[in-house]
C-alpha atoms as a PDB file:
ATOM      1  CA  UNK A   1      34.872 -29.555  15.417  1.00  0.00           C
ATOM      2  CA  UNK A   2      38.229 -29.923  13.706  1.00  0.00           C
ATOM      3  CA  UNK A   3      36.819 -29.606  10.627  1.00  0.00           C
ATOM      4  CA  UNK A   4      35.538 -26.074  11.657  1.00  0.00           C
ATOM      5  CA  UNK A   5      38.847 -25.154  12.881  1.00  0.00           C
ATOM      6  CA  UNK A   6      41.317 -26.320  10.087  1.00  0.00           C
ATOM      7  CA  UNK A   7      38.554 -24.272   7.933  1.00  0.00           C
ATOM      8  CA  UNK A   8      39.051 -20.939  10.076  1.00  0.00           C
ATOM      9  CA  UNK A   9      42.305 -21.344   9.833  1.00  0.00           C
ATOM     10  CA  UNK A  10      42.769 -21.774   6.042  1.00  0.00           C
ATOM     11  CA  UNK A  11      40.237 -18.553   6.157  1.00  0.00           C
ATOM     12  CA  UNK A  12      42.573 -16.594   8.276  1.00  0.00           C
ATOM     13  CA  UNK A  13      45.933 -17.773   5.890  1.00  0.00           C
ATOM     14  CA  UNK A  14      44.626 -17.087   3.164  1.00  0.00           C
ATOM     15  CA  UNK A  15      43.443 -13.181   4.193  1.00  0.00           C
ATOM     16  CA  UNK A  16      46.883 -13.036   5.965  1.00  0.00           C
ATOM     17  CA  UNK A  17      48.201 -13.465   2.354  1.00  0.00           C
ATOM     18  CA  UNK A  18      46.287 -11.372   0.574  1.00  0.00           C
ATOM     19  CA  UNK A  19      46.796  -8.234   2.930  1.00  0.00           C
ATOM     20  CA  UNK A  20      50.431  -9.130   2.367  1.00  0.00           C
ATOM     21  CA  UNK A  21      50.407  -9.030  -1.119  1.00  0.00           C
ATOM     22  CA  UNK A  22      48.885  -5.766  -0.622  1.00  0.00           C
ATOM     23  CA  UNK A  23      51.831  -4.493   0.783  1.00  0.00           C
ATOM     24  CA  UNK A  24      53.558  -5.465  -2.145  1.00  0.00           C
ATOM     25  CA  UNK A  25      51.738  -3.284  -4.578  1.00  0.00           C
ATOM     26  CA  UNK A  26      51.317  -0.513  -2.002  1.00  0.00           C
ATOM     27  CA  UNK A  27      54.767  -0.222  -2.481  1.00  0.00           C
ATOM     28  CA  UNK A  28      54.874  -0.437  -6.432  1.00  0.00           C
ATOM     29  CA  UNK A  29      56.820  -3.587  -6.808  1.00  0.00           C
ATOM     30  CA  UNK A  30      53.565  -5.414  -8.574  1.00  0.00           C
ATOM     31  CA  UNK A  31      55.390  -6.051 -11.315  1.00  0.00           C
ATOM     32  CA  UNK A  32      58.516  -7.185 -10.207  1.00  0.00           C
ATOM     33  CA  UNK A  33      60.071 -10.881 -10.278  1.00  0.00           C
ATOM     34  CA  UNK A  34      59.259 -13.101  -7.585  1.00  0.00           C
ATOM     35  CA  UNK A  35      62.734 -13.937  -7.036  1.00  0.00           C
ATOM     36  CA  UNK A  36      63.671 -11.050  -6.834  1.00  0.00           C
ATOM     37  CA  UNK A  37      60.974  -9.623  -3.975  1.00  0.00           C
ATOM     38  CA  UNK A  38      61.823 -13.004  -1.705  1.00  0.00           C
ATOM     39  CA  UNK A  39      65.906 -12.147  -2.165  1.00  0.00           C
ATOM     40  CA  UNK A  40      64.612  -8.356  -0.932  1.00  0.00           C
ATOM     41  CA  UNK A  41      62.584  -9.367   2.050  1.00  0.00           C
ATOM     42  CA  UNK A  42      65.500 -12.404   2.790  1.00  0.00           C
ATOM     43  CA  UNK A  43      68.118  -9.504   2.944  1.00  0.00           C
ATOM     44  CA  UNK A  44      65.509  -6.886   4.994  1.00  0.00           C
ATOM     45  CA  UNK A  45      65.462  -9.663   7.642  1.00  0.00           C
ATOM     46  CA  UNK A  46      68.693 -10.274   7.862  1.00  0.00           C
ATOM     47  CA  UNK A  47      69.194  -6.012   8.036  1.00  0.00           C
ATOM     48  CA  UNK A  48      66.739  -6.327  10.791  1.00  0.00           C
ATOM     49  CA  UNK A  49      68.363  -9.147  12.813  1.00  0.00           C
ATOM     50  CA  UNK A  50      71.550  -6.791  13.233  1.00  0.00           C
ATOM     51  CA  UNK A  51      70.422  -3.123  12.908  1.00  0.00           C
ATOM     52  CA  UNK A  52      67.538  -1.763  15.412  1.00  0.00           C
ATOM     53  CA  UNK A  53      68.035   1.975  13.737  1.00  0.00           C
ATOM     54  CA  UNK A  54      67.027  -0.029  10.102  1.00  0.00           C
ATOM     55  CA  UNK A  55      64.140  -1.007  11.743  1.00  0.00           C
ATOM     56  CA  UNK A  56      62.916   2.145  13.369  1.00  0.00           C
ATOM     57  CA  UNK A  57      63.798   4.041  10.247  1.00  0.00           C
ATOM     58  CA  UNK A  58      62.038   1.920   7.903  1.00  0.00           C
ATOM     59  CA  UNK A  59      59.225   1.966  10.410  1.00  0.00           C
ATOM     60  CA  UNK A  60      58.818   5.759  10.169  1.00  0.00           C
ATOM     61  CA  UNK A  61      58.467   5.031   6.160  1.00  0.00           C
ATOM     62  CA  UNK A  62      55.644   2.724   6.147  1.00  0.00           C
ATOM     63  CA  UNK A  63      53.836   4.454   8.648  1.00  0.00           C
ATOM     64  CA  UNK A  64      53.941   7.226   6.607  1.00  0.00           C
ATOM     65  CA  UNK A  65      53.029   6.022   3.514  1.00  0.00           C
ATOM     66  CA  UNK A  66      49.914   4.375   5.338  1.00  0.00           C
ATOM     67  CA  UNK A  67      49.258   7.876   6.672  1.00  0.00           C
ATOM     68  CA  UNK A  68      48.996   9.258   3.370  1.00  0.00           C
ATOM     69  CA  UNK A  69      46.107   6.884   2.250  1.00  0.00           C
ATOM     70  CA  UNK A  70      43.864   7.928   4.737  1.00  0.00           C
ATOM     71  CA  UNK A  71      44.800  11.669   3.860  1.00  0.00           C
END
């Protein structure tokens, strides 16, 4: 039975990840260094941590650009 579940879990990491790496070419930053795209998402959660408005506004962004795929 723990077998089972350590293997659903790796599953469910692993397409976790992928759908997140998604994101990052959804929003045409395939190419960039990896140091650089962990510094930007470091600094977006610090921005978050102090600024509701940042994340409301950047909110409205990515719900539009996932809006436009279905369009």
């Amino acid at each position: 039975m723990q077998r089972t579940t350590t293997k659903n879990a790796r599953k469910t990491d692993t397409r976790e990840k992928i759908a997140l790496g998604g994101l990052i070419v959804k929003a045409g930053l395939r190419f960039e260094k990896r140091a650089l795209l962990l510094g930007a998402m470091i600094e977006l959660a610090r921005r978050l941590n102090s600024d509701a408005g940042e994340r409301e506004r950047l909110t409205a962004i990515g719900a539009e650009a996932f809006k436009s795929d279905v369009e």
